[in-house]
Protein backbone atom coordinates (compact mmCIF):
# COMPACT_ATOMS: atom_id res chain seq x y z
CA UNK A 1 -95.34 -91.66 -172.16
CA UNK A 2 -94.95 -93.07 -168.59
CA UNK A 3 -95.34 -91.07 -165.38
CA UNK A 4 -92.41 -88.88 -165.64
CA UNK A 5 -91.51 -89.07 -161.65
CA UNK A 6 -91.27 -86.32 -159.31
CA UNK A 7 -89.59 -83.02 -160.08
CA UNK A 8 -85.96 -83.38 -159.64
CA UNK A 9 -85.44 -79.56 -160.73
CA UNK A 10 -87.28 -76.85 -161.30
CA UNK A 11 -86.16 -73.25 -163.18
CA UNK A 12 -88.05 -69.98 -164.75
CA UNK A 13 -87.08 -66.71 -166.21
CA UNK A 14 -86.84 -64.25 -162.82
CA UNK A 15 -88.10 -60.11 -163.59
CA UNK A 16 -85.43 -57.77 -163.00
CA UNK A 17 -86.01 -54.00 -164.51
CA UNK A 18 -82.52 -53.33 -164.65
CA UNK A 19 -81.92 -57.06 -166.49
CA UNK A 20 -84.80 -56.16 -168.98
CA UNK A 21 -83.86 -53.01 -170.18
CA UNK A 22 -80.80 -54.48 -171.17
CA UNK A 23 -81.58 -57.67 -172.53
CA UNK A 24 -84.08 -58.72 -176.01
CA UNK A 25 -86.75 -59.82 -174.18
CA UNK A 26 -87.51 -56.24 -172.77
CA UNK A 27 -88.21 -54.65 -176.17
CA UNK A 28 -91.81 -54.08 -175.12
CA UNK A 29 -90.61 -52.00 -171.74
CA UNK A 30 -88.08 -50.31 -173.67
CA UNK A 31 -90.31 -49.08 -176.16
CA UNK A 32 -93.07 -47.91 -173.55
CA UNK A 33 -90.24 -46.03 -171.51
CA UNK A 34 -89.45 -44.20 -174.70
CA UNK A 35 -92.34 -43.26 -175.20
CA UNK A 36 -93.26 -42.24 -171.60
CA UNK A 37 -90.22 -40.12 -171.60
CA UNK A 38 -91.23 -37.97 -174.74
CA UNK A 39 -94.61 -37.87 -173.50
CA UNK A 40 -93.37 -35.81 -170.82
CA UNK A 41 -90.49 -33.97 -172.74
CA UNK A 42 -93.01 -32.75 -175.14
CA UNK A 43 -94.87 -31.99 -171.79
CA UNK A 44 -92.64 -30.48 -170.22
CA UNK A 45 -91.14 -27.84 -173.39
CA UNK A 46 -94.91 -26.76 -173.89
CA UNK A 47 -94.87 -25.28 -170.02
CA UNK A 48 -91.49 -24.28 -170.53
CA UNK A 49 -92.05 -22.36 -174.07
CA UNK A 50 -95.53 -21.70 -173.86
CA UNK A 51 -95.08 -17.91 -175.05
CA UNK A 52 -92.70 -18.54 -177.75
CA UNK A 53 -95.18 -21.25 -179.17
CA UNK A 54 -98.01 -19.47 -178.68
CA UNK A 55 -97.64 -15.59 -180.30
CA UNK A 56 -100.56 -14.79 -181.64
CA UNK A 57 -103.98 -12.91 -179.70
CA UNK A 58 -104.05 -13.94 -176.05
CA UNK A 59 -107.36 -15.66 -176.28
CA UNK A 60 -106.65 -17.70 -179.32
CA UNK A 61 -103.39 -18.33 -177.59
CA UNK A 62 -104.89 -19.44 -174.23
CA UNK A 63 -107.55 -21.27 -176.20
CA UNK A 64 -105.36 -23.38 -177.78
CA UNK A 65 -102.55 -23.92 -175.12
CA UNK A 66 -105.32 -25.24 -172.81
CA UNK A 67 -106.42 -28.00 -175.13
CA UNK A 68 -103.03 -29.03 -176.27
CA UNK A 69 -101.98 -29.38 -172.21
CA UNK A 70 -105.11 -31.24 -171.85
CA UNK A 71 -103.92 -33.63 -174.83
CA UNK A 72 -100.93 -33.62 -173.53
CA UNK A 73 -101.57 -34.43 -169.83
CA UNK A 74 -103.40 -37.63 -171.19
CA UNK A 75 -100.79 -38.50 -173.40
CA UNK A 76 -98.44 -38.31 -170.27
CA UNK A 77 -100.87 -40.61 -168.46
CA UNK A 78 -101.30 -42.91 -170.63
CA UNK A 79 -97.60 -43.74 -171.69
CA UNK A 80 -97.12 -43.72 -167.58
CA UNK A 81 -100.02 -46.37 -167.28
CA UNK A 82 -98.66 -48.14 -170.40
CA UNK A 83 -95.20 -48.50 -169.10
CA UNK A 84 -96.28 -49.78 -165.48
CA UNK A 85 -98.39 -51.97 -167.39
CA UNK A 86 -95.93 -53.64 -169.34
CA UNK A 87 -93.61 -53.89 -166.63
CA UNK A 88 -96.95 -56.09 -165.12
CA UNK A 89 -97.41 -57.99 -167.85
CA UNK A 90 -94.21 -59.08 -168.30
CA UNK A 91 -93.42 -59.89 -164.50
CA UNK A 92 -96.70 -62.32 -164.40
CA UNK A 93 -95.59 -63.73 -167.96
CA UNK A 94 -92.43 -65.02 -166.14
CA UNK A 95 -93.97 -66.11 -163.16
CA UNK A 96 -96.28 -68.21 -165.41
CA UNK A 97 -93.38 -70.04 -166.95
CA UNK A 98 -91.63 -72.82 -165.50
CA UNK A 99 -89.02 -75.35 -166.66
CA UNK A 100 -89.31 -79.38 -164.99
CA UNK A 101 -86.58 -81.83 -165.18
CA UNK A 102 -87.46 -85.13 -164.60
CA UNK A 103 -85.48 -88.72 -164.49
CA UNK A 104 -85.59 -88.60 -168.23
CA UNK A 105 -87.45 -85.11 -169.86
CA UNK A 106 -88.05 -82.30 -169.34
CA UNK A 107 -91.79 -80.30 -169.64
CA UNK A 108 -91.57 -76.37 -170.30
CA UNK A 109 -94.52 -75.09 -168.86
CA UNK A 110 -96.65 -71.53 -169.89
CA UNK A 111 -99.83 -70.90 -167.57
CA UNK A 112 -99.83 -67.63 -168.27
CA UNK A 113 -102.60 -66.32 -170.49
CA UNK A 114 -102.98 -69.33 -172.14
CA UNK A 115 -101.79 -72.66 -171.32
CA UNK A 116 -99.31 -74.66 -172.91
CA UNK A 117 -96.72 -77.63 -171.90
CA UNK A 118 -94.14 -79.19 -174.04
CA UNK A 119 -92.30 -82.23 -173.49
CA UNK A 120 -89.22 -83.00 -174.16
CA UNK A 121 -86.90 -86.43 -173.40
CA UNK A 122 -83.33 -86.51 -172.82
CA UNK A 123 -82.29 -88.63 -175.68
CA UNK A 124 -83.18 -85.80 -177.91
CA UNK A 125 -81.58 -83.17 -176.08
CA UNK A 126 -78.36 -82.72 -178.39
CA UNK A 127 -76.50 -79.64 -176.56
CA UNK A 128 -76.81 -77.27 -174.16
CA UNK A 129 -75.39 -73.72 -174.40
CA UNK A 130 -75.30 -70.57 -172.38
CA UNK A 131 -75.55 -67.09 -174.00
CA UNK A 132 -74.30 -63.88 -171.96
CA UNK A 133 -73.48 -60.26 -173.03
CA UNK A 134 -71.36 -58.43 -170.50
CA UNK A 135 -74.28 -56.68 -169.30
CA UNK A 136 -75.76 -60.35 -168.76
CA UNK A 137 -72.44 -61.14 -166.40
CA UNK A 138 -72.54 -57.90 -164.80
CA UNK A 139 -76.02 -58.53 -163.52
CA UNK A 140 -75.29 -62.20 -163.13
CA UNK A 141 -78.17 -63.01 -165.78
CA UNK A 142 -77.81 -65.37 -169.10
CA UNK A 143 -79.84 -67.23 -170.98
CA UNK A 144 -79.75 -71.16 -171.41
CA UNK A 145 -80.66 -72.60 -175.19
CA UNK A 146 -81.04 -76.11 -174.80
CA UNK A 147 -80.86 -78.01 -179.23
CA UNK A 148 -83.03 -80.48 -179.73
CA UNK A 149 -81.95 -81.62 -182.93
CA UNK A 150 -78.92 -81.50 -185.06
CA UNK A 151 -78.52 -78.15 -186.25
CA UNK A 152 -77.93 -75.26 -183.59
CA UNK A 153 -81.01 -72.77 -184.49
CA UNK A 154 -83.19 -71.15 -182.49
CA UNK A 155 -85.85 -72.33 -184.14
CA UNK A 156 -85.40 -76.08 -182.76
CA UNK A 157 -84.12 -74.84 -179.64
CA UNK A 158 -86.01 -74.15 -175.69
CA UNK A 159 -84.34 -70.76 -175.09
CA UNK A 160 -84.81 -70.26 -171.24
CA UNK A 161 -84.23 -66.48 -171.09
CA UNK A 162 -83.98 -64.58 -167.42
CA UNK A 163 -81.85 -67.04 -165.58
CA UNK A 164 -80.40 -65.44 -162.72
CA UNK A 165 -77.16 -67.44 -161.25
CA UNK A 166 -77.33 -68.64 -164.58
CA UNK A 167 -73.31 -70.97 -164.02
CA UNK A 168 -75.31 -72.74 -161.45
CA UNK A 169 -78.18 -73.77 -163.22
CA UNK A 170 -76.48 -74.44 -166.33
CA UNK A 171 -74.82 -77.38 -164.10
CA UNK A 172 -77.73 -78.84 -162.64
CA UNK A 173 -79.10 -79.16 -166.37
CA UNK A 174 -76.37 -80.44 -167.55
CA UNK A 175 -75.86 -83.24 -165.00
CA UNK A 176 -79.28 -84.13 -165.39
CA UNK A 177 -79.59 -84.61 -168.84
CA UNK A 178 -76.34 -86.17 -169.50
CA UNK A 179 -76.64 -88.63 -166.96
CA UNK A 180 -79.55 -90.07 -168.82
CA UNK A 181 -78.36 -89.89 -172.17
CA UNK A 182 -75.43 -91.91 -170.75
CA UNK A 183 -77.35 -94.46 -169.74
CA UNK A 184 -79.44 -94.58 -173.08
């Protein structure tokens, strides 16, 4: 393929907590705030009960309460660390991901972890569609699936998920790519 030009636009998924609690690609947070949260409700009802549970001699009792807080207190920790380190991960992940239009294709870029680039021209773009829940519009998110073949699956699709302002770069897609295929 020729030199594909300078940039003419340039879009990636942006982080936003509130957007990925809510949306599919969070499913990693979500599950590590779950589990944070009974870390420390389990935590929390062992302080709170700690006679009730433990009725039986005082030194047995004390014995054992002190190594189940212990277990406990790391279990707390680590679903803590876990969540702030998925919230992390998933940040740089976006911030390694960028979508190029040029005069005639388009590259999605991952330089993430590893590094990948796909390529893909205008004149086999066939549609481009944007998906929002109401959550989505209420946080002025969506997600743009650009079909690269006849049939509308997400398996021959670029999803670009995370869009912030999403009506405005929907447009700028659009015109691009359907000024070329006009003039194909």
């Amino acid at each position: 393929m020729e030199d594909k030009g300078e940039v003419l636009y340039e879009i990636g998924p942006k982080f936003d907590f509130l957007y990925e609690l809510t949306s599919p690609t969070g499913k990693k947070i979500k599950s590590s705030l779950i589990f944070m949260i009974v870390s420390i409700v389990i935590k929390v009802l062992t302080i709170c009960f700690k006679d009730k549970l433990f009725e039986m001699n005082m030194e047995a009792a004390e014995n054992m309460y002190t190594t189940i807080s212990i277990i406990l207190w790391v279990m707390v920790l680590f679903s803590i660390l876990f969540f702030v380190g998925r919230i992390i991960f998933q940040a740089l992940e976006y911030k390694g991901l960028k979508y190029k239009f040029y005069n005639n294709c388009m590259t999605v870029e991952n330089n993430f972890l590893n590094q990948n680039k796909k390529t893909i021209e205008y004149v086999n773009i066939k549609e481009i569609e944007i998906r929002r829940t109401i959550l989505d519009r209420i946080l002025n998110y969506g997600i743009i699936i650009i079909y690269t073949n006849a049939e509308k699956s997400f398996s021959s699709a670029t999803v670009i998920y995370a869009v912030k302002n999403i009506q405005k770069h929907y447009e700028e897609i659009e015109k691009l790519v359907h000024k070329e295929n006009a003039s194909a």
